[in-house]
Structures are given as C-alpha cells and as structure tokens.
C-alpha atoms as a PDB file:
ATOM      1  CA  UNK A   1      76.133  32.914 142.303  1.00  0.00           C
ATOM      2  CA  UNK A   2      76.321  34.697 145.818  1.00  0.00           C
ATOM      3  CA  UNK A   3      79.123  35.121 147.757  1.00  0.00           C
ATOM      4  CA  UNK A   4      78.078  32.907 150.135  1.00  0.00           C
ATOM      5  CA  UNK A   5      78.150  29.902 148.017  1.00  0.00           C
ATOM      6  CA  UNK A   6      82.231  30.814 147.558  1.00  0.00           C
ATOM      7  CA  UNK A   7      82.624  30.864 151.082  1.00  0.00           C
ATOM      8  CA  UNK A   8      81.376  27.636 151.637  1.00  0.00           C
ATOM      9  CA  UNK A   9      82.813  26.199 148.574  1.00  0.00           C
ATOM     10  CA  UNK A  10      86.003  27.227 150.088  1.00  0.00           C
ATOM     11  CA  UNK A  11      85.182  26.042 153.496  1.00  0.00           C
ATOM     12  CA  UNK A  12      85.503  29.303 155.188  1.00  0.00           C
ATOM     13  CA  UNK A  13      83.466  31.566 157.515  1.00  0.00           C
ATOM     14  CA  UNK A  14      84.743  35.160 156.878  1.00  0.00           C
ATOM     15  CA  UNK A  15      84.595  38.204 159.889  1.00  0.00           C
ATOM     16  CA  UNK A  16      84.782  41.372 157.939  1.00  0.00           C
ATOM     17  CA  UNK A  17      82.743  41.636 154.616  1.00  0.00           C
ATOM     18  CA  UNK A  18      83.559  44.775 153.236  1.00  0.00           C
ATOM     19  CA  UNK A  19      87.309  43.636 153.233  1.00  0.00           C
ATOM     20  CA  UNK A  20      85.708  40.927 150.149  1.00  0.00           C
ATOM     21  CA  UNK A  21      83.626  43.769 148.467  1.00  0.00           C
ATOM     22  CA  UNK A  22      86.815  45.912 148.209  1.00  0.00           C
ATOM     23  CA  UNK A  23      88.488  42.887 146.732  1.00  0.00           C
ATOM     24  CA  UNK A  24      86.064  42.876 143.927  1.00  0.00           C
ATOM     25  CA  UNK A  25      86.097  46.506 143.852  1.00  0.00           C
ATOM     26  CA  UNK A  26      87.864  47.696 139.994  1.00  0.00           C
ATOM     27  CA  UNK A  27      89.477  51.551 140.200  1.00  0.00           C
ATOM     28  CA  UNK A  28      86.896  52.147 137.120  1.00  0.00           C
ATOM     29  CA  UNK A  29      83.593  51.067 139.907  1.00  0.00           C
ATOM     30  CA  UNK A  30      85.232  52.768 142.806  1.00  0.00           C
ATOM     31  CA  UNK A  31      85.511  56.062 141.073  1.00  0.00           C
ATOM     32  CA  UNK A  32      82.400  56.223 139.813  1.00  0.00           C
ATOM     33  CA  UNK A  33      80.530  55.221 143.341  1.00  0.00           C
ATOM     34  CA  UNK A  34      83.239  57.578 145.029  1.00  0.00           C
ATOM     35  CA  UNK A  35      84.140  54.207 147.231  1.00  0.00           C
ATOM     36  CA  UNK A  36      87.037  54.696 149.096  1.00  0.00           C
ATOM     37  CA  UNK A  37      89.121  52.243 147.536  1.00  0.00           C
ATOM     38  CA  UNK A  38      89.280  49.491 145.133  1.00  0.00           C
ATOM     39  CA  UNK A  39      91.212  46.305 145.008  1.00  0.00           C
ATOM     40  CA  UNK A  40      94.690  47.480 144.089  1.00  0.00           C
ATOM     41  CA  UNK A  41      96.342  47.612 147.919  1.00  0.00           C
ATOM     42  CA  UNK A  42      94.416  44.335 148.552  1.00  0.00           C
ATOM     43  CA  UNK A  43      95.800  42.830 145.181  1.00  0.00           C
ATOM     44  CA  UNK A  44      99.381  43.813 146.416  1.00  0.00           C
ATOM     45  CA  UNK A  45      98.964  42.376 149.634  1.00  0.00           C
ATOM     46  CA  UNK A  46      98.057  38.919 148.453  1.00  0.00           C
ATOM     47  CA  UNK A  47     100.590  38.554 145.921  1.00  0.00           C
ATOM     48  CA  UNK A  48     103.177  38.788 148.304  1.00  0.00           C
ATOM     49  CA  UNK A  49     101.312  35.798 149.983  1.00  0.00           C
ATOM     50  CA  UNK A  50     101.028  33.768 147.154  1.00  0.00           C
ATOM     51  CA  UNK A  51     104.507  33.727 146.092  1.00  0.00           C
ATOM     52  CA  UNK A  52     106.017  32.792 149.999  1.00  0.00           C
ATOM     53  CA  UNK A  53     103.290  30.102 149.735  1.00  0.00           C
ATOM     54  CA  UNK A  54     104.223  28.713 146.730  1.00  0.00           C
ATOM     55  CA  UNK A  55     108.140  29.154 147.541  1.00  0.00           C
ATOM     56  CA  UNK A  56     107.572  27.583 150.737  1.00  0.00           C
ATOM     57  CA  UNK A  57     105.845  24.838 149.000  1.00  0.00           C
ATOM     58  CA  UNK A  58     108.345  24.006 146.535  1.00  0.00           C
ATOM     59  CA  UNK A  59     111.142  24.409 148.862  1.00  0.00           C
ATOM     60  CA  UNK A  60     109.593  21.983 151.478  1.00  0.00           C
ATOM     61  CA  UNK A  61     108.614  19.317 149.198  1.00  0.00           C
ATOM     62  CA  UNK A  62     110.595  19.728 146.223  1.00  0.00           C
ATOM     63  CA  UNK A  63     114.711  19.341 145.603  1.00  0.00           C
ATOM     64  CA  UNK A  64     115.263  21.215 142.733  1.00  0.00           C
ATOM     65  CA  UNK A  65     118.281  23.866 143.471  1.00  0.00           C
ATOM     66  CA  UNK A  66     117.272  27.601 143.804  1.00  0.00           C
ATOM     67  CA  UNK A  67     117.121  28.528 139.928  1.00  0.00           C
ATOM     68  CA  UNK A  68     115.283  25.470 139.437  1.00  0.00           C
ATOM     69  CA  UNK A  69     112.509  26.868 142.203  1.00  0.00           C
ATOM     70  CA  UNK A  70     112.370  29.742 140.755  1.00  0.00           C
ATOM     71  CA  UNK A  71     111.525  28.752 137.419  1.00  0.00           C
ATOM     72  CA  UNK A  72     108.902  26.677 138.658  1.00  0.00           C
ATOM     73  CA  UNK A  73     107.151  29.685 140.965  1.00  0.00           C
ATOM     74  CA  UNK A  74     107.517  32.098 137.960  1.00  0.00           C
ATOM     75  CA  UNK A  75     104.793  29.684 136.132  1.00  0.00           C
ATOM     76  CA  UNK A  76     102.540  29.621 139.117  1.00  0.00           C
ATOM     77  CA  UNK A  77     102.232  32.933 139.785  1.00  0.00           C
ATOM     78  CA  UNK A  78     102.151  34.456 136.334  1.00  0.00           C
ATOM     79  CA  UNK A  79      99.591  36.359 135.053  1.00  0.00           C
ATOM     80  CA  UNK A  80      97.990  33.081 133.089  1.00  0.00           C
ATOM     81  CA  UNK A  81      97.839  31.083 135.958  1.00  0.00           C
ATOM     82  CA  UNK A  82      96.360  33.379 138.355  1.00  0.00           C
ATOM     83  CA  UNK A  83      94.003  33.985 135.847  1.00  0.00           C
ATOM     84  CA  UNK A  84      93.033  30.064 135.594  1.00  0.00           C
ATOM     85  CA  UNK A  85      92.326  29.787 139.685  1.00  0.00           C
ATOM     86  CA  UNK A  86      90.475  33.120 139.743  1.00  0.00           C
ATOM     87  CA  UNK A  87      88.244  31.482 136.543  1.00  0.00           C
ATOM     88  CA  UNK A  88      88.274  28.241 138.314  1.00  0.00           C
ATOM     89  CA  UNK A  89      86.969  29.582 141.467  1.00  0.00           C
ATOM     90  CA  UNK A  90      84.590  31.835 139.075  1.00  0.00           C
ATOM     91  CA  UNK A  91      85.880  34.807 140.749  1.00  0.00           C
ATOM     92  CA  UNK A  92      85.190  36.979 137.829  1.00  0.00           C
ATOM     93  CA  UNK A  93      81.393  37.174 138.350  1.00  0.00           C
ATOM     94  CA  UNK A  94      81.901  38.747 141.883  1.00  0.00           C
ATOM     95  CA  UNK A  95      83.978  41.483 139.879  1.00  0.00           C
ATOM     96  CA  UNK A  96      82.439  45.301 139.877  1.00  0.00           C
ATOM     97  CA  UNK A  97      83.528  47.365 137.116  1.00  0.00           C
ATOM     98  CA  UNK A  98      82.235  50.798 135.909  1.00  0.00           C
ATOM     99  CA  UNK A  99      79.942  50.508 133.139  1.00  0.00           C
ATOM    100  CA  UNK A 100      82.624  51.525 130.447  1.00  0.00           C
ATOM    101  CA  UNK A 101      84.750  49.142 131.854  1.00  0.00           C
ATOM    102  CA  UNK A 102      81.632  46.623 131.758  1.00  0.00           C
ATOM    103  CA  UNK A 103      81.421  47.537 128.202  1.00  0.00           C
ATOM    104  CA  UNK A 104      84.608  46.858 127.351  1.00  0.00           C
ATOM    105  CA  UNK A 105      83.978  43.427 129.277  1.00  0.00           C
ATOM    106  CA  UNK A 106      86.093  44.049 132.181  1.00  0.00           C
ATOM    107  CA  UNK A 107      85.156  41.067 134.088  1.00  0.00           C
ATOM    108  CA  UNK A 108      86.975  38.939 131.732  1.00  0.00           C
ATOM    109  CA  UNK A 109      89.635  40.963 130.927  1.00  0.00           C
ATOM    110  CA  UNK A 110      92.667  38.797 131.638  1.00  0.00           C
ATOM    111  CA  UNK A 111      95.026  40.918 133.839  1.00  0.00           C
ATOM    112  CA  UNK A 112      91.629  41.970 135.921  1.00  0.00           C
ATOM    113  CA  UNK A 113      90.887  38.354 136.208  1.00  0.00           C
ATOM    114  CA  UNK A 114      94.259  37.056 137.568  1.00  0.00           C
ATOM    115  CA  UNK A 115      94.619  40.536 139.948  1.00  0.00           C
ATOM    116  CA  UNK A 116      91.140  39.555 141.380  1.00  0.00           C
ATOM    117  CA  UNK A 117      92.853  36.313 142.568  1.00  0.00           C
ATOM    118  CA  UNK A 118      95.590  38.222 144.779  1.00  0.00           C
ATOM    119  CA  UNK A 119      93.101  40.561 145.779  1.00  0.00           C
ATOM    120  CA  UNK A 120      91.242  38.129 147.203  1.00  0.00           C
ATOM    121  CA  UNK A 121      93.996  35.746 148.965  1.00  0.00           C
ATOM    122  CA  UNK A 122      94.731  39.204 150.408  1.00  0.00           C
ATOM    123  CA  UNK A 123      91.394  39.790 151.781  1.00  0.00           C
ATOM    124  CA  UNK A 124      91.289  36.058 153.496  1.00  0.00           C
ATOM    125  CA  UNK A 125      94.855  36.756 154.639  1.00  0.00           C
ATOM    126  CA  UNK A 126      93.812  39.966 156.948  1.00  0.00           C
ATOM    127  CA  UNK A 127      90.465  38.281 157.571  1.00  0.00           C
ATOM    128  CA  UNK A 128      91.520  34.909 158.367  1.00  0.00           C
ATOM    129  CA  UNK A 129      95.014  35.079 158.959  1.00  0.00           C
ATOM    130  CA  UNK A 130      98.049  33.569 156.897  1.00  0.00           C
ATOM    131  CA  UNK A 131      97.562  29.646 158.061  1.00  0.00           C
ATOM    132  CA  UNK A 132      93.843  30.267 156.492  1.00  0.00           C
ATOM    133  CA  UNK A 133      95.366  32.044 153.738  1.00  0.00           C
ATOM    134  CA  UNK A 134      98.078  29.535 152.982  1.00  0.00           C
ATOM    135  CA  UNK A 135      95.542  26.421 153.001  1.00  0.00           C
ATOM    136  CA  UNK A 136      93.725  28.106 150.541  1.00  0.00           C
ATOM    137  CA  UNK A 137      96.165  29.044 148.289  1.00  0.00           C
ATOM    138  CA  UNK A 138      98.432  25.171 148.734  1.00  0.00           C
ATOM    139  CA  UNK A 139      94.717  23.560 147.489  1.00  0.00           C
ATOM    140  CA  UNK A 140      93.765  25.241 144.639  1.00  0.00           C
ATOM    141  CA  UNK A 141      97.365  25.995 142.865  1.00  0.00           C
ATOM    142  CA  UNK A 142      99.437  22.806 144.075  1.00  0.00           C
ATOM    143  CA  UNK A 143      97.216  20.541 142.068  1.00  0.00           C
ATOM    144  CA  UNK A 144      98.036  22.522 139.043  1.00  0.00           C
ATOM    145  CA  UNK A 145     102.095  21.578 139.827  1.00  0.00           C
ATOM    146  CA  UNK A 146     101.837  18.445 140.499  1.00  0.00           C
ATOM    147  CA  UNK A 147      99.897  18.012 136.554  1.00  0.00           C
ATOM    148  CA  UNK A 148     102.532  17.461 134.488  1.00  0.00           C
ATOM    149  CA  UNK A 149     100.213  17.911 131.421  1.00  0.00           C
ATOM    150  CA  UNK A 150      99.291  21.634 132.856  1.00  0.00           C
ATOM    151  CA  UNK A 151     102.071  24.804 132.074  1.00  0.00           C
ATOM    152  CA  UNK A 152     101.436  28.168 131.988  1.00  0.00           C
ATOM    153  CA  UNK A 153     103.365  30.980 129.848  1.00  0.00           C
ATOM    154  CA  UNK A 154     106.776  31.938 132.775  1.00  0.00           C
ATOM    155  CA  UNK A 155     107.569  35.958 132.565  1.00  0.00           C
ATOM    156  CA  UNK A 156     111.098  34.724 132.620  1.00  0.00           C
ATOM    157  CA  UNK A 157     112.762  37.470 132.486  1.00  0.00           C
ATOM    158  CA  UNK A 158     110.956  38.159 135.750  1.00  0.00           C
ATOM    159  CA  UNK A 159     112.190  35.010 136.777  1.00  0.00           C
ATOM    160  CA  UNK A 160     115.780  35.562 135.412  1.00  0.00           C
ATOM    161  CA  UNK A 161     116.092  39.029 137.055  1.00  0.00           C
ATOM    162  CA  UNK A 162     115.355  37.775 140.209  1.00  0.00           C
ATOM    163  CA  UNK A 163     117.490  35.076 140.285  1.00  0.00           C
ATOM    164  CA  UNK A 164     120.467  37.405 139.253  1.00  0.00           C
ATOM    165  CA  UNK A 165     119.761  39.998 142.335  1.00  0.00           C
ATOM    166  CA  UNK A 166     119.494  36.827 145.089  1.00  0.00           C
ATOM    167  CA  UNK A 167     123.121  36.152 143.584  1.00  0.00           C
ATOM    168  CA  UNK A 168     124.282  39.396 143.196  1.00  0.00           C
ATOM    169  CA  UNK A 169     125.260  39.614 139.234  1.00  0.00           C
ATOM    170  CA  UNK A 170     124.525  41.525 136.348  1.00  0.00           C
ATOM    171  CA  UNK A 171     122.560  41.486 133.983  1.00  0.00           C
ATOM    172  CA  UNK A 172     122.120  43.163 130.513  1.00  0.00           C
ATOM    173  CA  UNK A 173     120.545  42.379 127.725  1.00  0.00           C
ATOM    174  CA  UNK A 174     121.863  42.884 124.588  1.00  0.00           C
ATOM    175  CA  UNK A 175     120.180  43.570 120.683  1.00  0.00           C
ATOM    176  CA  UNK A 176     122.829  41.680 118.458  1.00  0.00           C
ATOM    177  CA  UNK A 177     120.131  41.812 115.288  1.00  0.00           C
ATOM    178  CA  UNK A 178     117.401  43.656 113.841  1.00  0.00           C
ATOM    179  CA  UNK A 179     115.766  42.790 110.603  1.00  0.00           C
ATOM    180  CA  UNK A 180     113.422  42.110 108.203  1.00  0.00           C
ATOM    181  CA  UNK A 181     110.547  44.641 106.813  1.00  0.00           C
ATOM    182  CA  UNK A 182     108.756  46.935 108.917  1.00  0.00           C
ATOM    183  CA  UNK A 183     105.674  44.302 109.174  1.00  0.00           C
ATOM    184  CA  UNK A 184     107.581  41.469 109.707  1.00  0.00           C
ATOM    185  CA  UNK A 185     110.457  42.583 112.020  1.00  0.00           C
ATOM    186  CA  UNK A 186     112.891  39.646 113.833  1.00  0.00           C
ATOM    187  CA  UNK A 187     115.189  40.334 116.626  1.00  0.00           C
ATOM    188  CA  UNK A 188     117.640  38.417 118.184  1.00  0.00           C
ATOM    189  CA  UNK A 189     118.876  39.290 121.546  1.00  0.00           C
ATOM    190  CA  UNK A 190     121.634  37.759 124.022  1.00  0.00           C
ATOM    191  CA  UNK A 191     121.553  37.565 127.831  1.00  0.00           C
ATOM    192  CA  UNK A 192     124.721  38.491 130.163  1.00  0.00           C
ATOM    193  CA  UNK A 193     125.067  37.742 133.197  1.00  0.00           C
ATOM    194  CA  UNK A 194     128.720  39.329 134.094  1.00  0.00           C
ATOM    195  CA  UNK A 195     128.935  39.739 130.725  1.00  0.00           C
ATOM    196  CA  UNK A 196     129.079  36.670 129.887  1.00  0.00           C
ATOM    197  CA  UNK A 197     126.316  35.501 127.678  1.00  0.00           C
ATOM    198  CA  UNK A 198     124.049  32.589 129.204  1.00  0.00           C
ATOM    199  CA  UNK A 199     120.576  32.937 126.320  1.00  0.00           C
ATOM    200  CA  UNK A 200     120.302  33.969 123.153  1.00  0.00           C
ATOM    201  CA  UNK A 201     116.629  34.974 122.192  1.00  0.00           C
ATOM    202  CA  UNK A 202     114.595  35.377 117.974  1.00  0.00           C
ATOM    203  CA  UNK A 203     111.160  36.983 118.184  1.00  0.00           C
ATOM    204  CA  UNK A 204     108.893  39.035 116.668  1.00  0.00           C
ATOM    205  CA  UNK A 205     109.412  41.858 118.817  1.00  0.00           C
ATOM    206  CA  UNK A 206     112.270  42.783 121.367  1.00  0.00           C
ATOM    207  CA  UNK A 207     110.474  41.560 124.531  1.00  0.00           C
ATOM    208  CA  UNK A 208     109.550  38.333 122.796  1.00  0.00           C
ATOM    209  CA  UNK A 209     113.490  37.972 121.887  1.00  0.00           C
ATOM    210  CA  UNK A 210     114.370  39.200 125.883  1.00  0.00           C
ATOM    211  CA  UNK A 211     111.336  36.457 127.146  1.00  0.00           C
ATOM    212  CA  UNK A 212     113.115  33.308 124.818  1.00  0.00           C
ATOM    213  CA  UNK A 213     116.801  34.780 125.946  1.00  0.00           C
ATOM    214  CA  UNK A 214     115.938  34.745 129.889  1.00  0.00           C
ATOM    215  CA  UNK A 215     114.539  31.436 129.042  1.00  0.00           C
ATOM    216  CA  UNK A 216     117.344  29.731 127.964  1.00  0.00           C
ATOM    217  CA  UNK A 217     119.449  31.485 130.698  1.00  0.00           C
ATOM    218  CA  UNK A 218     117.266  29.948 133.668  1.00  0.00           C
ATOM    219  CA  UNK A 219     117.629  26.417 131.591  1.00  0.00           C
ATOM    220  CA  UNK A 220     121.268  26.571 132.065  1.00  0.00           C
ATOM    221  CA  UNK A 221     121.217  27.563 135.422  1.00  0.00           C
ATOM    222  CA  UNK A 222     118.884  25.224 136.833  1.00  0.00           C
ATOM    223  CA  UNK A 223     121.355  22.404 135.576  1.00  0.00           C
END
C-alpha cells in the first residue's frame, strides 16, 4: 500500500514528505543508508501529543477525579495500545528497517510498532499543526475508550508514579517476600505512599509484583 492511500484514508494533504519518511525511518535503516536521522526525536515529539490529547479528552468529557484520569490515559497510551492504532492504520508496512533488523522481523516487532504510531502523530503535528494532529489522534483512539469490551495491559506503576509527583508524595516500593525454587520464584511486594502502604502485589517476577501493587494503589485512589 502507498503512502498516499494513508493520507487519504486519513483525510489529510501533507506539505513536507521527508518529515513521514523519517517517521518510518528505524536507527537499524538509518545507519546503514547513513540517513541523517531516524524516527526516535519524531517518536518523542508525538508522544507528548498524544498524551495532552488524550488528557484533554478525558478531562473535557469525562468526570472521573484526577487518579481516576490517569488510570484511564495510562491504558491508552501504553505500549499495547499504540501498538493496536499503528496495526490498525497498518502503519507497520511503511516501516524501514535494516536487513538484520528485517530478519529478525522488525516491522512487527511490538515496541517498533507502537513507537511508529508517535512517530508519526509527531510528523502530522509539525506538518499539519496540533488542531490536525489532535483530530487525528481524538478519531482513531477515542473509539477504543468509549468500547467497554476493549482494555489494554496499564504500565501502572507508570501511572502510579505519576500520580504521586502531581501530589507531591513518596513513594517506595517494598519486597516483603521472596520464595519458591529458582524456576518457579513468587514475590510479593507492597506500595507506600508516605509510608503508608496503599497495594500489595504476588508475581512471578519483581516487576510483575511492583505492576499488581501500583495497581491496587491507583484502585484505591481513584475511589
């Protein structure tokens, strides 16, 4: 599929084209054509759009209180949902990788995938501008909060720590339990928050434990 038929699937007329090739552009493809750069300052760019789009979105049309909104975002913007729009929008077959990269099928690699997604919202945004940006962005991700039957995985402790620093409190997570064999390891972790404990977390690994802790903590607080 050409670029083209994205552009008009998305009902936009872009200016500057090398802006969307750079978008597609993987640090594996740009270093082996010596390109100048790849998508990585594009990618940053756009997910600072994405998430004042989103926040603006839930905070205009939505009454949940702040650790409520916060939640929500952190599922929107995580790495499995920006992978769903970018596959949605087929994004990944625009994607140029360096053939060991190819090989190792980089163009559906899922943190590639989902970073392709930023990249480009960051391309429209200095091509198109922010409203252009922002229309884009409200129609292909608020249909996916308004499905109650769609979730993606939250990095809550993402979610959790930012949360605490808007507030200014601690946090600190703490590793009450280890056990188990070496194989089969459990953990059990509790969440402070000015030491005083808000989640407790079991996994299979200490950021699993951390993820279930922070996810309990932003349950509480969104009461």
């Amino acid at each position: 599929m050409k670029m083209e038929e994205l552009f008009q699937k998305l009902n936009i007329k872009p200016k500057n084209m090398k802006l969307y090739s750079t978008a597609f552009s993987h640090s594996s493809y740009a270093n082996e054509h010596r390109a100048k750069s790849d998508y990585e300052r594009l990618e940053f760019l756009g997910d600072a759009v994405v998430d004042l789009v989103v926040a603006d979105y839930l905070y205009s049309s939505k009454s949940e209180t702040e650790g409520e909104m916060t939640k929500v975002r952190a599922s929107y913007v995580c790495e499995n949902a920006l992978y769903e729009y970018s596959m949605s929008l087929g994004l990944n077959q625009y994607i140029k990788v360096g053939h060991g990269e190819e090989k190792e099928g980089g163009k559906y690699k899922k943190a590639i995938v989902a970073d392709i997604f930023e990249a480009f919202v960051g391309a429209i945004y200095i091509d198109l501008g922010y409203a252009t940006a922002r229309k884009i962005v409200l129609n292909i991700i608020v249909p996916y909060i308004e499905d109650p039957n769609i979730t993606f995985f939250s990095d809550y402790k993402s979610a959790l720590q930012e949360y605490v620093q808007t507030e200014q409190r601690s946090l600190f997570y703490d590793l009450v339990e280890e056990s188990g064999p070496a194989h089969d390891r459990t953990f059990k972790v509790d969440v402070k928050i000015d030491d005083i404990v808000y989640g407790k977390g079991v996994g299979n690994s200490k950021k699993e434990a951390e993820q279930e802790a922070a996810k309990e903590a932003l349950e509480k607080l969104a009461v």
